[in-house]
C-alpha atoms as a PDB file:
ATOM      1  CA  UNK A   1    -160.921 110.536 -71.967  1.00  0.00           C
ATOM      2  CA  UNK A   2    -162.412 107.330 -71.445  1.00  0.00           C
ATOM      3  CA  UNK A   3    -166.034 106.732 -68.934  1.00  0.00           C
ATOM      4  CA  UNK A   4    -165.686 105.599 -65.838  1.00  0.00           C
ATOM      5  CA  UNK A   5    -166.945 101.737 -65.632  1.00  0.00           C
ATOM      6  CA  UNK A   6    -167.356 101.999 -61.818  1.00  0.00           C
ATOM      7  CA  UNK A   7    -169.516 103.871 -58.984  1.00  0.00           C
ATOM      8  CA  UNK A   8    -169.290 104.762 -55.517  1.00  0.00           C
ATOM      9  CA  UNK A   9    -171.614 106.892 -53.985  1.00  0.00           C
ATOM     10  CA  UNK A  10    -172.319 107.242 -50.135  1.00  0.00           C
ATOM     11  CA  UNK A  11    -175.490 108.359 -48.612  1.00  0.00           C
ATOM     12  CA  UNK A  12    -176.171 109.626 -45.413  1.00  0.00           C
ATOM     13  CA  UNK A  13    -179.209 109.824 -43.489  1.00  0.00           C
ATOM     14  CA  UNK A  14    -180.374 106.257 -42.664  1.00  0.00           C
ATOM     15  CA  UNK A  15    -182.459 106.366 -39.456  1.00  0.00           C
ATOM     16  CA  UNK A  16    -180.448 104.476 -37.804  1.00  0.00           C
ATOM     17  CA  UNK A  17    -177.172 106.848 -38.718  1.00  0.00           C
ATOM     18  CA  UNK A  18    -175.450 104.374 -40.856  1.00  0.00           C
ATOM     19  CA  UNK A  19    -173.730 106.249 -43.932  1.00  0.00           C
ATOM     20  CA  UNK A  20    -173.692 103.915 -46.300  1.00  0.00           C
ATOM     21  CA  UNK A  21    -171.023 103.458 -49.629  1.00  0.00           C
ATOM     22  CA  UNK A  22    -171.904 101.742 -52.461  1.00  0.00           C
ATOM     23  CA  UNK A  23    -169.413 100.012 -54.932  1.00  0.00           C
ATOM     24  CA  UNK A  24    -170.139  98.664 -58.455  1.00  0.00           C
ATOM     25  CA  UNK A  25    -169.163  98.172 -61.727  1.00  0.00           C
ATOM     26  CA  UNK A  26    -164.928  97.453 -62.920  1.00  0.00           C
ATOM     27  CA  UNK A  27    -163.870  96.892 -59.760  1.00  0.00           C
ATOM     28  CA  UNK A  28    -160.598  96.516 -60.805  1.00  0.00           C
ATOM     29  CA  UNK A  29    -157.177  97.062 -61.580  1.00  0.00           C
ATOM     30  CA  UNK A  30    -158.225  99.448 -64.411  1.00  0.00           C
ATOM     31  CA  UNK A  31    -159.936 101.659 -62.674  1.00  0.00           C
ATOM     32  CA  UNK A  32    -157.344 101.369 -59.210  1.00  0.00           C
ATOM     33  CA  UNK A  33    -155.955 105.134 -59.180  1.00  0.00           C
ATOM     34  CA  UNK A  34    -159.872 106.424 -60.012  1.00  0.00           C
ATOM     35  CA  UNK A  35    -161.631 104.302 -57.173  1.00  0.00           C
ATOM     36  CA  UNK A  36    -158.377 105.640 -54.473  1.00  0.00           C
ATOM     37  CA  UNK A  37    -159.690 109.064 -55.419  1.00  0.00           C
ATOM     38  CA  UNK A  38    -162.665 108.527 -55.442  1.00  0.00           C
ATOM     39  CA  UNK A  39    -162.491 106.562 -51.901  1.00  0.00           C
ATOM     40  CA  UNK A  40    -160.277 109.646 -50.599  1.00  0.00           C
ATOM     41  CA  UNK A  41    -162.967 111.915 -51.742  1.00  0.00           C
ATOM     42  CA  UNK A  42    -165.647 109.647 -50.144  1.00  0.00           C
ATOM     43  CA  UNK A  43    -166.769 112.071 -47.203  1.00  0.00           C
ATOM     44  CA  UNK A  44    -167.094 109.284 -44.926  1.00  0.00           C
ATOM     45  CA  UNK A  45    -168.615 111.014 -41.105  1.00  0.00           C
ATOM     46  CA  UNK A  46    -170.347 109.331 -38.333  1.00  0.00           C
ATOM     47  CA  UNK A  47    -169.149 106.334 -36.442  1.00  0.00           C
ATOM     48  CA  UNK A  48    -170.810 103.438 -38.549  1.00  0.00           C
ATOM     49  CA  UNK A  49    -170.480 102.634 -42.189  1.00  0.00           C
ATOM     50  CA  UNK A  50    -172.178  99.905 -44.639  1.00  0.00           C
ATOM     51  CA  UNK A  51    -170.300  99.621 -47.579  1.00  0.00           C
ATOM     52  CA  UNK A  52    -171.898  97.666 -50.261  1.00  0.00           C
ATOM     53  CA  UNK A  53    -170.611  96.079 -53.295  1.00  0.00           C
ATOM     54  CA  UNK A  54    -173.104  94.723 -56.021  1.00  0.00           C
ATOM     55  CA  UNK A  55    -173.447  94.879 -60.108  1.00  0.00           C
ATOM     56  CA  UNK A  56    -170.532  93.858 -60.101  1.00  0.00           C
ATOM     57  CA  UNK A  57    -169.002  93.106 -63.634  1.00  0.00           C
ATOM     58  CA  UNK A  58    -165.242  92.717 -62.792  1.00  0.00           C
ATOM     59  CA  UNK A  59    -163.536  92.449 -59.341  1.00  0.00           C
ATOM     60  CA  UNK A  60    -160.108  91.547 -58.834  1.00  0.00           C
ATOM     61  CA  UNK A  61    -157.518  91.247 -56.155  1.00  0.00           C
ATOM     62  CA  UNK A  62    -156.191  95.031 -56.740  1.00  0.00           C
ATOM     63  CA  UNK A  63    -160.057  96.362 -55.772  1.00  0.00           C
ATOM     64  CA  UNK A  64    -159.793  94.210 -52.481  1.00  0.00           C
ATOM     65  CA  UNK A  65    -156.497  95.308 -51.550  1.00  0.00           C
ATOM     66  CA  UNK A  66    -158.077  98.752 -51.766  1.00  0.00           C
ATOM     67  CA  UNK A  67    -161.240  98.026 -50.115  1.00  0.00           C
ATOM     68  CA  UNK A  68    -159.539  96.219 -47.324  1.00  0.00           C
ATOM     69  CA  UNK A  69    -156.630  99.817 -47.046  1.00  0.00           C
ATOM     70  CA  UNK A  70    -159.607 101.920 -47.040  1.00  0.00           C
ATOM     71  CA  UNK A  71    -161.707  99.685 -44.313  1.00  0.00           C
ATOM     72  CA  UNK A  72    -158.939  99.813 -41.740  1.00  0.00           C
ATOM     73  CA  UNK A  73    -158.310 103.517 -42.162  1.00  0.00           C
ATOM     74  CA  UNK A  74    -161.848 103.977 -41.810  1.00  0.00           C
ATOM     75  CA  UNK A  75    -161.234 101.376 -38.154  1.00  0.00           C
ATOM     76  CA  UNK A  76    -158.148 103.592 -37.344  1.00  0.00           C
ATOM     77  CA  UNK A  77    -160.044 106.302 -36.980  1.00  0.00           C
ATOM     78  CA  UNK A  78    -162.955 104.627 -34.764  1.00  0.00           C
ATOM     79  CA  UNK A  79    -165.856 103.704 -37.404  1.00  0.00           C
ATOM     80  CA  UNK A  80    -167.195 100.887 -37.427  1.00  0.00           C
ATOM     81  CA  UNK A  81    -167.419  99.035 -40.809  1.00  0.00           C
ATOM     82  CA  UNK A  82    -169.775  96.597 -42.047  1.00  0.00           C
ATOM     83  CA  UNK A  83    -169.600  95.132 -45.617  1.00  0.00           C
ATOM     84  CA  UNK A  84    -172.852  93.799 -48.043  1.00  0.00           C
ATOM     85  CA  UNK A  85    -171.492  91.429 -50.861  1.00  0.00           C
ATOM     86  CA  UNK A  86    -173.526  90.597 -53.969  1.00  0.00           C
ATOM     87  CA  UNK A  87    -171.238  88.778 -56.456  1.00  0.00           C
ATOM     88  CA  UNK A  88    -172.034  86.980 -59.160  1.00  0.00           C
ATOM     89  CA  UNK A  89    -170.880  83.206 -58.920  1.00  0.00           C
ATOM     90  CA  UNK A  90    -167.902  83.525 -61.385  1.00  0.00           C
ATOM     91  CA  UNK A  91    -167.325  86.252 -59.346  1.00  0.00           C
ATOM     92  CA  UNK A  92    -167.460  84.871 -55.885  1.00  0.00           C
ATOM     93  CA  UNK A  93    -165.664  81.567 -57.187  1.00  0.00           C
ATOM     94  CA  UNK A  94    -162.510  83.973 -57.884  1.00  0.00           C
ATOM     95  CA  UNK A  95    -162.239  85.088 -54.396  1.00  0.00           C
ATOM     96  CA  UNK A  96    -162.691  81.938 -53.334  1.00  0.00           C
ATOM     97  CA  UNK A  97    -160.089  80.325 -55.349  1.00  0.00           C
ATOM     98  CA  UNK A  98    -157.676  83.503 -54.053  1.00  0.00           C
ATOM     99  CA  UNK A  99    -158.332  82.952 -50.227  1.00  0.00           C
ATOM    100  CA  UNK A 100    -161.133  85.938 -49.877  1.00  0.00           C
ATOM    101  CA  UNK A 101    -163.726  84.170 -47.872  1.00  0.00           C
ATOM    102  CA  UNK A 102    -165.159  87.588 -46.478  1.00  0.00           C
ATOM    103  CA  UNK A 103    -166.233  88.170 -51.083  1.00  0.00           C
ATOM    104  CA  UNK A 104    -166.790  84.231 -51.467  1.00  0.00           C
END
């Protein structure tokens, strides 16, 4: 069984009732059927979410797809989603050079 190069955690609690999920690591193709789990599993409650993505190592258009099928669920059912972005610029130049202004 090999680690898991990726996190996501959520926290609740913020005094302003934001839950927040954080995403980092292989955020990637590799990991794809682990972070879907791991996203189903997420516990999301509460009408506002932050998600935030930073220490990032690898991102690629497979993670995206999944962030953006797990944002409008998470739309569908009335939250309202707000994203953080901390790539690094190799990073950001990829989703740039793919069309993903909103990771750029």
């Amino acid at each position: 069984m090999s680690k898991q190069t990726f996190s996501i955690r959520t926290s609740k609690g913020r005094k302003d009732g934001i839950q927040t999920l954080q995403m980092e690591g292989e955020l990637s193709f590799r990991n794809a059927d682990a972070m879907a789990g791991e996203l189903r599993k997420a516990g999301i409650t509460g009408s506002r979410l932050l998600i935030k993505i930073e220490n990032v190592v690898n991102l690629d258009v497979t993670f995206y797809q999944l962030y953006l099928a797990f944002v409008r669920k998470c739309q569908g059912q009335g939250i309202e989603v707000r994203t953080e972005v901390s790539l690094p610029e190799d990073l950001r130049g990829l989703m740039r050079n793919a069309g993903i202004r909103e990771f750029a």
